[in-house]
C-alpha atoms as a PDB file:
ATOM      1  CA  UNK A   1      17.578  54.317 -47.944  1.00  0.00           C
ATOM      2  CA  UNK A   2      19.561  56.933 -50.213  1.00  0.00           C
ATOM      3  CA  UNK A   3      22.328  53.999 -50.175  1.00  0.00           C
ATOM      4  CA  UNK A   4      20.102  51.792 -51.625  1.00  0.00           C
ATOM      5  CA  UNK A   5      18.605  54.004 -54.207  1.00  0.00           C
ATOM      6  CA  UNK A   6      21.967  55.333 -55.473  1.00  0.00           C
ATOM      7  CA  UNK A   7      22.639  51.743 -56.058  1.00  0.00           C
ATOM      8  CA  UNK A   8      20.206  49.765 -57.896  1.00  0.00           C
ATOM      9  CA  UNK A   9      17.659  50.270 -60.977  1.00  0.00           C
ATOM     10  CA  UNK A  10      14.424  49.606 -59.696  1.00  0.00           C
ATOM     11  CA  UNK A  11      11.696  52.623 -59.070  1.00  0.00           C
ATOM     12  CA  UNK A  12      11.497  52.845 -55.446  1.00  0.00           C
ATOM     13  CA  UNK A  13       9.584  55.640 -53.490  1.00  0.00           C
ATOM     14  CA  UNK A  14       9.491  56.687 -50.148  1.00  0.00           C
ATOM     15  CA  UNK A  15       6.645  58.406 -48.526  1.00  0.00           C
ATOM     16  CA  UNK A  16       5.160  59.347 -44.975  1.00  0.00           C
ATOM     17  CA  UNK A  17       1.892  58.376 -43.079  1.00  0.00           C
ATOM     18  CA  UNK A  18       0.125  61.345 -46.003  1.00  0.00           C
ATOM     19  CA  UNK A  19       1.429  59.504 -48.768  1.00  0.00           C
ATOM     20  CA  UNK A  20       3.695  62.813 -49.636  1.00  0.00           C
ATOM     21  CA  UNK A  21       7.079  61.887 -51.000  1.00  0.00           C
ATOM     22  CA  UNK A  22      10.226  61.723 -49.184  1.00  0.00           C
ATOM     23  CA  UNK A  23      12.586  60.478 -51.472  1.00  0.00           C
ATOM     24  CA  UNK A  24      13.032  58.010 -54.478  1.00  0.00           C
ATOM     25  CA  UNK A  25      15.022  56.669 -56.677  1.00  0.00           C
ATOM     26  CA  UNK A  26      16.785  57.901 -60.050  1.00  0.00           C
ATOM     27  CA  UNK A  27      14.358  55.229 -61.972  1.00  0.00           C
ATOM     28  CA  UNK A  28      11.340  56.370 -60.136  1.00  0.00           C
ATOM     29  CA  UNK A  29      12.090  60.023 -61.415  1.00  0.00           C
ATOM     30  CA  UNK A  30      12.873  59.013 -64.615  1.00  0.00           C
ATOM     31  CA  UNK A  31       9.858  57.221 -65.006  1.00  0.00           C
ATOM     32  CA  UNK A  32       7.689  59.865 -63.137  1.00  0.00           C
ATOM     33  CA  UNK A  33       9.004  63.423 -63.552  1.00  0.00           C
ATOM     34  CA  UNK A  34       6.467  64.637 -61.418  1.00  0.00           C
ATOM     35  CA  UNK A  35       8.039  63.382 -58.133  1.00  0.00           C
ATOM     36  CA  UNK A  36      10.375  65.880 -58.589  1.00  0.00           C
ATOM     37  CA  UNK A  37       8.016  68.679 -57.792  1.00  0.00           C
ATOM     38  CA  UNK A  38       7.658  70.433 -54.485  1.00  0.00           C
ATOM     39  CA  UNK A  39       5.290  68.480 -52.569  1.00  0.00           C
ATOM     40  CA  UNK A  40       4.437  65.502 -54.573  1.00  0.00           C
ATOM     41  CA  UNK A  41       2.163  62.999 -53.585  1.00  0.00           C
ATOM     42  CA  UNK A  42       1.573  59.817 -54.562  1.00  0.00           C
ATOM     43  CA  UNK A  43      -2.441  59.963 -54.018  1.00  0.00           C
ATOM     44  CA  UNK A  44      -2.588  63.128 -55.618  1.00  0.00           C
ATOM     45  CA  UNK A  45      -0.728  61.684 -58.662  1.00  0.00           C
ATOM     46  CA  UNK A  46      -2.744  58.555 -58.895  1.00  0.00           C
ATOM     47  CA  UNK A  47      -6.456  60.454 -58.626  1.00  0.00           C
ATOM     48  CA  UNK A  48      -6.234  63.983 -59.711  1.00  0.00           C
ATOM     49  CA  UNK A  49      -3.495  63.726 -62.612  1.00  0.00           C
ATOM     50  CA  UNK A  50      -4.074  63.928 -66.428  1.00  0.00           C
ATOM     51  CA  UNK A  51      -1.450  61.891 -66.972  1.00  0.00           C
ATOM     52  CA  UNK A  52      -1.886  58.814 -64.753  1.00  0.00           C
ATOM     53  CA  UNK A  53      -5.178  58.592 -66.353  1.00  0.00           C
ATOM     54  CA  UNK A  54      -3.421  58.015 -69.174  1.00  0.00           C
ATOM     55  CA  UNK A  55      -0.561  55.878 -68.154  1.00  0.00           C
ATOM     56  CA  UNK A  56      -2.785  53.948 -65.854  1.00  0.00           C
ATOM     57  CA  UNK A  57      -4.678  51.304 -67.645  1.00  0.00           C
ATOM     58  CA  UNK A  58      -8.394  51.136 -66.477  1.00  0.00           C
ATOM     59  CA  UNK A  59      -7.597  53.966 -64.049  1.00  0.00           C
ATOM     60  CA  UNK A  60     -11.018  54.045 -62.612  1.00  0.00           C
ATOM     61  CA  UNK A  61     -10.644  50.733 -61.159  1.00  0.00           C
ATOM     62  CA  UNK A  62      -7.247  51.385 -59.849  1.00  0.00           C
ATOM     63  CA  UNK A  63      -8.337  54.384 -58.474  1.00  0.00           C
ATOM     64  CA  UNK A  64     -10.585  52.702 -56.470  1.00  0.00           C
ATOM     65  CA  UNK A  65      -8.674  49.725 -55.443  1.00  0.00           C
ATOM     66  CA  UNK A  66      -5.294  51.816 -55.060  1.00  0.00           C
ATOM     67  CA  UNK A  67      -6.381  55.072 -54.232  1.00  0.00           C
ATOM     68  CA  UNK A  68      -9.784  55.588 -52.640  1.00  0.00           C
ATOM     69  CA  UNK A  69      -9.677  52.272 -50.626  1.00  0.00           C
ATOM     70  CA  UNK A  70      -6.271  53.260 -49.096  1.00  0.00           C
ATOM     71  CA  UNK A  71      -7.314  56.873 -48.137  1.00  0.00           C
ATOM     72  CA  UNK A  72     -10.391  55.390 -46.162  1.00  0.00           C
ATOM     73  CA  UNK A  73      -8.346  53.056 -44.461  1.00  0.00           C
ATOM     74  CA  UNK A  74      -5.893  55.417 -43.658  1.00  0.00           C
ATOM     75  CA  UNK A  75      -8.856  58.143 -42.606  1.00  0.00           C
ATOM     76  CA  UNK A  76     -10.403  55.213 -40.215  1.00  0.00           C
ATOM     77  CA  UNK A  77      -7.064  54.496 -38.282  1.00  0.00           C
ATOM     78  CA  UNK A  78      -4.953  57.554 -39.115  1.00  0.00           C
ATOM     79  CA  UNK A  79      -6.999  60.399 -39.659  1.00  0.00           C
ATOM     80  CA  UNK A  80      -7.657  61.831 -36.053  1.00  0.00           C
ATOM     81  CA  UNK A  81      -3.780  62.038 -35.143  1.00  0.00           C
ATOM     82  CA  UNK A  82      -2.734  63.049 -38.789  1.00  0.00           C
ATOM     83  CA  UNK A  83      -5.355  66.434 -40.253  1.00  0.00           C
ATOM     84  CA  UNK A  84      -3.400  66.347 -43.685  1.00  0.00           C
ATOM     85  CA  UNK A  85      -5.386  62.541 -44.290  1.00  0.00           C
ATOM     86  CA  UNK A  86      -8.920  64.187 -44.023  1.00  0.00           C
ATOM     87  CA  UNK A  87      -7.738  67.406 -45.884  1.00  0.00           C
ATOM     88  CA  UNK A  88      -6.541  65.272 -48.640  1.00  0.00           C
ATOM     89  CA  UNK A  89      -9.414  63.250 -49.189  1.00  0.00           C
ATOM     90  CA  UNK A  90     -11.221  66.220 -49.332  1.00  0.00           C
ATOM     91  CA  UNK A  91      -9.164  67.990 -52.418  1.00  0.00           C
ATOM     92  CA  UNK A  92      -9.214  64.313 -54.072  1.00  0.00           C
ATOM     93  CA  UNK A  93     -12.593  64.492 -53.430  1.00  0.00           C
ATOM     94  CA  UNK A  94     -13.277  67.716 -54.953  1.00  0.00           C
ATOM     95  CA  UNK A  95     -13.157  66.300 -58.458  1.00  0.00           C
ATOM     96  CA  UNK A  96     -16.525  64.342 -59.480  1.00  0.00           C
ATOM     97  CA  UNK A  97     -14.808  61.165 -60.499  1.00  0.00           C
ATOM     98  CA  UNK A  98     -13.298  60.959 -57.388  1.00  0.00           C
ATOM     99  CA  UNK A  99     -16.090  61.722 -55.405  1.00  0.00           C
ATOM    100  CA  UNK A 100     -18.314  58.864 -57.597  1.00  0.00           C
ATOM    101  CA  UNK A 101     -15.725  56.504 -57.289  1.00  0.00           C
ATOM    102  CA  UNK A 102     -15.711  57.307 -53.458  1.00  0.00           C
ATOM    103  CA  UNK A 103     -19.265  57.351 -52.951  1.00  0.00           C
ATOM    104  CA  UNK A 104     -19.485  53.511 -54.679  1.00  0.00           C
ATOM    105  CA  UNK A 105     -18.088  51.426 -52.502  1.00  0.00           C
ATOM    106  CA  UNK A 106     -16.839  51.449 -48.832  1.00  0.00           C
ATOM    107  CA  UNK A 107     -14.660  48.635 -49.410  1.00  0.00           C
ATOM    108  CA  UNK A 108     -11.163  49.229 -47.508  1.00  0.00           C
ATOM    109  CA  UNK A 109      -7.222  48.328 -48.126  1.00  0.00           C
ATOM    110  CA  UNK A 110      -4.273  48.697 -46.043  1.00  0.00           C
ATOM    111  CA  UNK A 111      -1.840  49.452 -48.541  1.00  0.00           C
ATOM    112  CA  UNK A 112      -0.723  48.563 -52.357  1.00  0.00           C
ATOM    113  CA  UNK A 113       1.271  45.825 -51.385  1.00  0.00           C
ATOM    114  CA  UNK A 114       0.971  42.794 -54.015  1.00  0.00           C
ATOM    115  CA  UNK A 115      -1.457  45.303 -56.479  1.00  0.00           C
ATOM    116  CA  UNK A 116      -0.744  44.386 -60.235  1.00  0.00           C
ATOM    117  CA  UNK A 117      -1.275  46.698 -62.485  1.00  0.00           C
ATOM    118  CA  UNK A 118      -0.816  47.531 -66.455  1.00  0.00           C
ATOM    119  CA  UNK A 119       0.940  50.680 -67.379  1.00  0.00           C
ATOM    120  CA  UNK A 120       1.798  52.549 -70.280  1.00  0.00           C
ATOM    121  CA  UNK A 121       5.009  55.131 -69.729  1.00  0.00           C
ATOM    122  CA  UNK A 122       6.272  57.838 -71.950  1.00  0.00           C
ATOM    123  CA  UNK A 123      10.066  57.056 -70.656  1.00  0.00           C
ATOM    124  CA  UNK A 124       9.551  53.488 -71.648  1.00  0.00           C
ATOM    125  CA  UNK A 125       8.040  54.156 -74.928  1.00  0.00           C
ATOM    126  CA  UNK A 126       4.502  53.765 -73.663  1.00  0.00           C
ATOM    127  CA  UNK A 127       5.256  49.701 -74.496  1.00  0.00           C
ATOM    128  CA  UNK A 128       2.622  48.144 -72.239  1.00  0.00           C
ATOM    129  CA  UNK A 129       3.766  46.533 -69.095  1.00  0.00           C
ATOM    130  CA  UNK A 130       2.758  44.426 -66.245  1.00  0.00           C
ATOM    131  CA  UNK A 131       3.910  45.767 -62.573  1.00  0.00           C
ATOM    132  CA  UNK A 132       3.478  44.811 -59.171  1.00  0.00           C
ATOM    133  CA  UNK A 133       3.584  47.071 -56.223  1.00  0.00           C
ATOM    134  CA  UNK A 134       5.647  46.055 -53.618  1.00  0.00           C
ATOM    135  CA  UNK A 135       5.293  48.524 -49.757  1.00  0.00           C
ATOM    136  CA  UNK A 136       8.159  47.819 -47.470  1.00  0.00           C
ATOM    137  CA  UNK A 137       7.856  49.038 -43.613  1.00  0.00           C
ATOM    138  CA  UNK A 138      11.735  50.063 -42.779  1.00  0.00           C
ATOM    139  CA  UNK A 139      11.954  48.976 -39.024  1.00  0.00           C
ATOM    140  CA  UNK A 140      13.680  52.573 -38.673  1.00  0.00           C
ATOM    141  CA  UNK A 141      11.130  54.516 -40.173  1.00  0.00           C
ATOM    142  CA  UNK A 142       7.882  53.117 -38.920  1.00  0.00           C
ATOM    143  CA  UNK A 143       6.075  56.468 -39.643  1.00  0.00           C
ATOM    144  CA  UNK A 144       7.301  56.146 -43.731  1.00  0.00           C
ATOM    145  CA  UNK A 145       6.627  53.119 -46.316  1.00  0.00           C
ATOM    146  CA  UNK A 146       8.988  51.938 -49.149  1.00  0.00           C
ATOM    147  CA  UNK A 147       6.913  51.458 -52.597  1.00  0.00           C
ATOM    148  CA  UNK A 148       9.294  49.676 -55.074  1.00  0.00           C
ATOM    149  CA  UNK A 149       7.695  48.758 -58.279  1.00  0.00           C
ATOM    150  CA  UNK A 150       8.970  45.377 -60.605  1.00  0.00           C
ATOM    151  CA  UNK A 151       8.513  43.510 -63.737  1.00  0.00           C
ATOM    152  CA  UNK A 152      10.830  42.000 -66.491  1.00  0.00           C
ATOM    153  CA  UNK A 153      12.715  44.249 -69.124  1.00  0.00           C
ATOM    154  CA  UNK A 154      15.972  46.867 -69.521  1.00  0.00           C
ATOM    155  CA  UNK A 155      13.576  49.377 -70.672  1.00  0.00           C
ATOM    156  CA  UNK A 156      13.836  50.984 -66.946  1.00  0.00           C
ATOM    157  CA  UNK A 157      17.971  51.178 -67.122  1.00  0.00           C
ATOM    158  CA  UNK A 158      17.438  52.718 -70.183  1.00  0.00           C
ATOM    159  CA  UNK A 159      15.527  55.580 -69.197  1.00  0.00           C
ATOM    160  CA  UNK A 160      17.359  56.145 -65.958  1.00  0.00           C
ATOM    161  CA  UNK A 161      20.989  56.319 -67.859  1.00  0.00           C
ATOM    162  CA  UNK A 162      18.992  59.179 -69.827  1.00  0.00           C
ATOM    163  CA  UNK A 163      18.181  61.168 -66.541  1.00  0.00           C
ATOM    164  CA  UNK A 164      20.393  60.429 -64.033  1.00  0.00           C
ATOM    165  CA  UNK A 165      22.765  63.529 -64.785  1.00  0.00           C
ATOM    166  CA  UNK A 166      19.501  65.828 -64.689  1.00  0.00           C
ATOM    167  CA  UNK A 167      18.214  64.112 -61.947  1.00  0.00           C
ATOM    168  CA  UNK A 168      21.402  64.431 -59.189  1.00  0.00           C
ATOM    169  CA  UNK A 169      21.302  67.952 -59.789  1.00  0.00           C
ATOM    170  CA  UNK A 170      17.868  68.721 -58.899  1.00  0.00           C
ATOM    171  CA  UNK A 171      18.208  66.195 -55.790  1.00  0.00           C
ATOM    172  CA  UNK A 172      21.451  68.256 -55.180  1.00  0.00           C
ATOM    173  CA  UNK A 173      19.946  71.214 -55.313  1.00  0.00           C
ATOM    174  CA  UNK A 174      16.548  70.135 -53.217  1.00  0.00           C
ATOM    175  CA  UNK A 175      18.857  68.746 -50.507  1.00  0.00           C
ATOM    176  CA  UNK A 176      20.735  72.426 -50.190  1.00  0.00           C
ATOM    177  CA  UNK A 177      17.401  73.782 -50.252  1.00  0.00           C
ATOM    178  CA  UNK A 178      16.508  71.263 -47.475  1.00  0.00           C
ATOM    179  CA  UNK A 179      19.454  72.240 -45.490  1.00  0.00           C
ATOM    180  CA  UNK A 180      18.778  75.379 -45.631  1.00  0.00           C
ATOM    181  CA  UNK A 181      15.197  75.182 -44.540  1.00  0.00           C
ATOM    182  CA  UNK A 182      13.302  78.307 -46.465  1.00  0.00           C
ATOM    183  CA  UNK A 183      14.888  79.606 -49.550  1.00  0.00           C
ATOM    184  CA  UNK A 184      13.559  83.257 -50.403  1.00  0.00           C
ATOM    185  CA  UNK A 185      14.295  86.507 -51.744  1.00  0.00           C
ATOM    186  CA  UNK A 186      12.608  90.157 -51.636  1.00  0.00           C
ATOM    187  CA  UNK A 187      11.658  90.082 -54.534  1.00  0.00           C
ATOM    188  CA  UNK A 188      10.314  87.864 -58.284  1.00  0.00           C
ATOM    189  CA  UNK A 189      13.636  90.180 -59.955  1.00  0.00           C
ATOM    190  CA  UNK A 190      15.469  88.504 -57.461  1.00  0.00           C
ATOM    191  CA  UNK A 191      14.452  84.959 -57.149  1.00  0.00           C
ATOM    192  CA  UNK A 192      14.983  84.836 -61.463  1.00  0.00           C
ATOM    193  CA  UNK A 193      18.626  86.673 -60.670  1.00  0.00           C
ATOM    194  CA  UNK A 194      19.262  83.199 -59.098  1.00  0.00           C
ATOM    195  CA  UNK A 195      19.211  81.388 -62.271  1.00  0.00           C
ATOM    196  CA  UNK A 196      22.630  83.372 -63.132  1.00  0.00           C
ATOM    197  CA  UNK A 197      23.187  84.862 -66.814  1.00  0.00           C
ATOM    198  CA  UNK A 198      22.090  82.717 -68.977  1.00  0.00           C
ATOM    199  CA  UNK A 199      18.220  82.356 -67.248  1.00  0.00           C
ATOM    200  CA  UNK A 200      15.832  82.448 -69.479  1.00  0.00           C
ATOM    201  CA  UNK A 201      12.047  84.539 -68.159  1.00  0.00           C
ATOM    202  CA  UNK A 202       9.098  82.409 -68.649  1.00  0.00           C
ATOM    203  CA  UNK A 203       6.656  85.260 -67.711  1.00  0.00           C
ATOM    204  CA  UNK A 204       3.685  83.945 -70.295  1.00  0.00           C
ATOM    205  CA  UNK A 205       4.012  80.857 -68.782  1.00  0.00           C
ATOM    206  CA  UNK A 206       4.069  81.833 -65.297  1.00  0.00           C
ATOM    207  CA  UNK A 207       0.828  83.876 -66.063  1.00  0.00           C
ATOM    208  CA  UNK A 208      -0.746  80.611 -66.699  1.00  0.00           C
ATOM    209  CA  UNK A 209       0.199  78.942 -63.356  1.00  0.00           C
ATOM    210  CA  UNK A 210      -1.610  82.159 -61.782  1.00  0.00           C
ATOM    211  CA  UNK A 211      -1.064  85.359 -59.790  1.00  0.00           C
ATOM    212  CA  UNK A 212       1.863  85.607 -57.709  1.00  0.00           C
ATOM    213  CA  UNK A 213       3.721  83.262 -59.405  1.00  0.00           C
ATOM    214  CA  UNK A 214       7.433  83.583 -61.519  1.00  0.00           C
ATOM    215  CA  UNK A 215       9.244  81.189 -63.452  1.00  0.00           C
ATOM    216  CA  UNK A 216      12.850  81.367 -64.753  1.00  0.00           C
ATOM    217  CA  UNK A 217      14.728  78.643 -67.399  1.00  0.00           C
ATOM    218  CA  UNK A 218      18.002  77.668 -66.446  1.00  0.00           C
ATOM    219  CA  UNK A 219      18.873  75.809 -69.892  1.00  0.00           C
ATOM    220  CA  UNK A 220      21.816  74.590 -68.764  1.00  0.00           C
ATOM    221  CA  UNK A 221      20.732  72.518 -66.025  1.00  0.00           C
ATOM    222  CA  UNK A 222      17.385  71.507 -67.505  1.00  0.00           C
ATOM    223  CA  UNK A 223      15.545  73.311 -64.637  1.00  0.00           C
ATOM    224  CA  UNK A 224      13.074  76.051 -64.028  1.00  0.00           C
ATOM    225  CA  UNK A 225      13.362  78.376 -60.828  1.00  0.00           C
ATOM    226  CA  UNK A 226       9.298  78.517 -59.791  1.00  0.00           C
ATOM    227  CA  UNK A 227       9.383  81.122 -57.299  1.00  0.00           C
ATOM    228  CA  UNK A 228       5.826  82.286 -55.494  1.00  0.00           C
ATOM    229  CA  UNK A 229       4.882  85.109 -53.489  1.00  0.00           C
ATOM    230  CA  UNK A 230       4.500  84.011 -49.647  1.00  0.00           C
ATOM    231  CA  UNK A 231       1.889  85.598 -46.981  1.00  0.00           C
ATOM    232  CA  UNK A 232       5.266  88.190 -45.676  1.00  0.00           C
ATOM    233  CA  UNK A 233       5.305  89.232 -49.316  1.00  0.00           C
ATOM    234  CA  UNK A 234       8.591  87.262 -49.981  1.00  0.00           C
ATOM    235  CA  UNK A 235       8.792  85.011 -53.011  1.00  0.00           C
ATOM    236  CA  UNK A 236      10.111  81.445 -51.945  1.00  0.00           C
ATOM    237  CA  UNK A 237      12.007  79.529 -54.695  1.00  0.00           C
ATOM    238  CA  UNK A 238      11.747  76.072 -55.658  1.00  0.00           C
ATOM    239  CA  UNK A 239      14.182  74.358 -58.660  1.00  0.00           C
ATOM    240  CA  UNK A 240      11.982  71.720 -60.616  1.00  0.00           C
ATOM    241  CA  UNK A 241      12.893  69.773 -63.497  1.00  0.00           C
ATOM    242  CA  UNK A 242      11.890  70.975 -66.863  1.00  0.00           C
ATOM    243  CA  UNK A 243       9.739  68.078 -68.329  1.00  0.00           C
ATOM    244  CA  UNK A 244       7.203  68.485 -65.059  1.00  0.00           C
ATOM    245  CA  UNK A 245       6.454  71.957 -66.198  1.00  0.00           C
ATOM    246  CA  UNK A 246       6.239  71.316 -69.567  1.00  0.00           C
ATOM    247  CA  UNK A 247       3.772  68.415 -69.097  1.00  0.00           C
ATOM    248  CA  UNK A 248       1.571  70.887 -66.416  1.00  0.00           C
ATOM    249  CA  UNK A 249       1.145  73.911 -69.334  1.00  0.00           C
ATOM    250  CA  UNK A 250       0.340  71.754 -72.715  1.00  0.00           C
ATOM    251  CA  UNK A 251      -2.207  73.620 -73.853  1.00  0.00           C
ATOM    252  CA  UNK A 252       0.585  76.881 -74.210  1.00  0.00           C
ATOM    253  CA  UNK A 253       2.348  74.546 -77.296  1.00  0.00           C
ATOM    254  CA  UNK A 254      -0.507  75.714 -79.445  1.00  0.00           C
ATOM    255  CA  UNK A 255      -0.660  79.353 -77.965  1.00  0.00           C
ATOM    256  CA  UNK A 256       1.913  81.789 -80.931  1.00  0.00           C
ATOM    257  CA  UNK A 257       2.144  84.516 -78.209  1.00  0.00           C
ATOM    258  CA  UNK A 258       3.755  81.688 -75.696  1.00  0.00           C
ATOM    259  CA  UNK A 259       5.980  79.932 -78.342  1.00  0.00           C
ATOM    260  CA  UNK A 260       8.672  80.759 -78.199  1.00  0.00           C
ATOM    261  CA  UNK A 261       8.654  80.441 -74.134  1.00  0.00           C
ATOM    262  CA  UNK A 262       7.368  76.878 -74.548  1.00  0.00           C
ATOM    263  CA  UNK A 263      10.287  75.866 -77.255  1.00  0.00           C
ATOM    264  CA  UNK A 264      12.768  77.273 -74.995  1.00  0.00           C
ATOM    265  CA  UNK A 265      11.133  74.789 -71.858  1.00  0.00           C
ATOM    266  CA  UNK A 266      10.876  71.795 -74.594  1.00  0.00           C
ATOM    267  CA  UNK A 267      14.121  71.891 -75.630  1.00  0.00           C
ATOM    268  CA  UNK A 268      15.655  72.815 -71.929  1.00  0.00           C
ATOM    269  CA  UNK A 269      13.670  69.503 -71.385  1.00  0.00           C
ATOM    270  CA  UNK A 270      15.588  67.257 -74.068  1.00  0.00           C
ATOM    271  CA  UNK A 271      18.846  65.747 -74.314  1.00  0.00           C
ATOM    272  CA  UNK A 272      21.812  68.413 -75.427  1.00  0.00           C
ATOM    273  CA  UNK A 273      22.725  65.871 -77.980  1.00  0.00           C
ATOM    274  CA  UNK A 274      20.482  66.894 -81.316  1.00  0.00           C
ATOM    275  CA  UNK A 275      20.173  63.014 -82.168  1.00  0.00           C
ATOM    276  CA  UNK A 276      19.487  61.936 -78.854  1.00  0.00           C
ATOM    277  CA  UNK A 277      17.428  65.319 -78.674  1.00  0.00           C
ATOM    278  CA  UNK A 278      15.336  64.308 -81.773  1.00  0.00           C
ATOM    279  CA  UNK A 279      14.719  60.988 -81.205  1.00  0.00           C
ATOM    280  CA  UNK A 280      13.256  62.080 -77.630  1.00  0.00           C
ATOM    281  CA  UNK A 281      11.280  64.270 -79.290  1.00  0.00           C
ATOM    282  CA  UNK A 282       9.863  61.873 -81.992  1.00  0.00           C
ATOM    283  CA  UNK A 283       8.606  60.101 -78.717  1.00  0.00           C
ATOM    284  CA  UNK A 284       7.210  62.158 -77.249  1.00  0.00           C
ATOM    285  CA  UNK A 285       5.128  63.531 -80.484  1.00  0.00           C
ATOM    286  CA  UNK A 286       4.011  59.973 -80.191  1.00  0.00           C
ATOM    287  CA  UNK A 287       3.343  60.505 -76.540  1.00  0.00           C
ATOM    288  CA  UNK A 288       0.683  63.254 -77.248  1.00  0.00           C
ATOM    289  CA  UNK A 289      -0.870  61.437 -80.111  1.00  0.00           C
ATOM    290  CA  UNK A 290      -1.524  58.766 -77.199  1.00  0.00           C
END
């Protein structure tokens, strides 16, 4: 599967039986930033995201035809053997447009295989565009589905061109981590020590994501150390793109006491080109007009 991904342009995902993220290709991240977060899940993305409400057109019937219909399939003949089904249908379900779209129907769907669908991306210039959903079942994997995503246009090799460079040295980096099983440290002075001299302390920011939480710029890379404080009272350490971050803690563009914290994760964020730099950032001004 890595093979394959390393070598062609179209998004492609793979995920397990709890629709959680295993791997994916460079066009996939550059399209979605968020699958490079810890965790990421494709269910989660699609119902409890801002921005797939945004990038989704009529989201509430996709939600229901994508999302909700797959998750009570999945619950019917999946959810005794696999608890992390039932326990995400009920965080899903915690939010009331979830929960109204749930409660509407009890229509059922194996999977998004053959689902078309209009989108509107930020790494494509939010130009409107007609995909279909294609799920694969590798005959090696039969726990884990392949979701590769099509339609006409170079706007994808575009984009991935853009992030590639940022992108292989987060996967790098999450591989190592991988390897390595747990990565932690004694202490949050420690886990931002890891992000070498030139790391740059978000601690405003951090305060936003909550208690326990620490988060260091590494401007070089394009990458934020998110460290948080474990049961033991270790802090484990995660390395994230910057855009995902960025995206997550908005509202701190408009906060003066966080400014300066939020330019630094912008520009960490951009091309280290200043035209390519501006030009990215001219879209994405258009991106939150949108």
């Amino acid at each position: 599967m890595d093979l394959l991904f390393a070598s062609q342009s179209a998004p492609a995902v793979v995920y397990d039986t709890s629709y959680t993220v295993v791997s994916y290709s460079h066009a996939a991240a550059a399209l979605w930033p968020g699958l490079l977060e810890p965790g990421a899940n494709l269910m989660r993305w699609l119902l409890l995201d801002r921005d797939a409400r945004t990038q989704v057109h009529d989201w509430h019937r996709q939600a229901s035809e994508i999302g909700v219909q797959q998750l009570r399939y999945a619950l019917i003949h999946r959810g005794a053997d696999d608890p992390r089904i039932p326990a995400l249908i009920d965080e899903v379900c915690a939010d009331p447009d979830i929960r109204t779209i749930w409660n509407a129907s009890t229509r059922v769907r194996k999977s998004a295989d053959g689902a078309s669908l209009r989108l509107s991306l930020p790494a494509l210039g939010w130009e409107p565009i007609t995909a279909i959903a294609h799920v694969l079942s590798p005959s090696a994997g039969p726990d884990h589905r392949v979701l590769m995503v099509n339609w006409t246009g170079t706007g994808t090799e575009c984009a991935v061109k853009a992030v590639t460079p940022r992108v292989d040295l987060v996967e790098r980096r999450r591989l190592v981590q991988e390897a390595t099983a747990r990565v932690s440290v004694a202490t949050a002075h420690a886990a931002a020590d890891l992000a070498g001299a030139h790391g740059v302390p978000l601690p405003g920011l951090a305060r936003l994501i909550g208690p326990g939480c620490s988060l260091t710029l590494v401007p070089r890379s394009g990458t934020v150390l998110w460290a948080t404080q474990a049961p033991d009272g270790r802090w484990d350490v995660s390395e994230i793109a910057a855009y995902p971050v960025m995206v997550r803690l908005q509202e701190a563009a408009v906060g003066p006491a966080l400014r300066d914290e939020f330019t630094a994760l912008a520009r960490a964020g951009l091309p280290p080109e200043p035209d390519a730099a501006t030009r990215q950032s001219r879209a994405l001004k258009e991106q939150l007009k949108a």
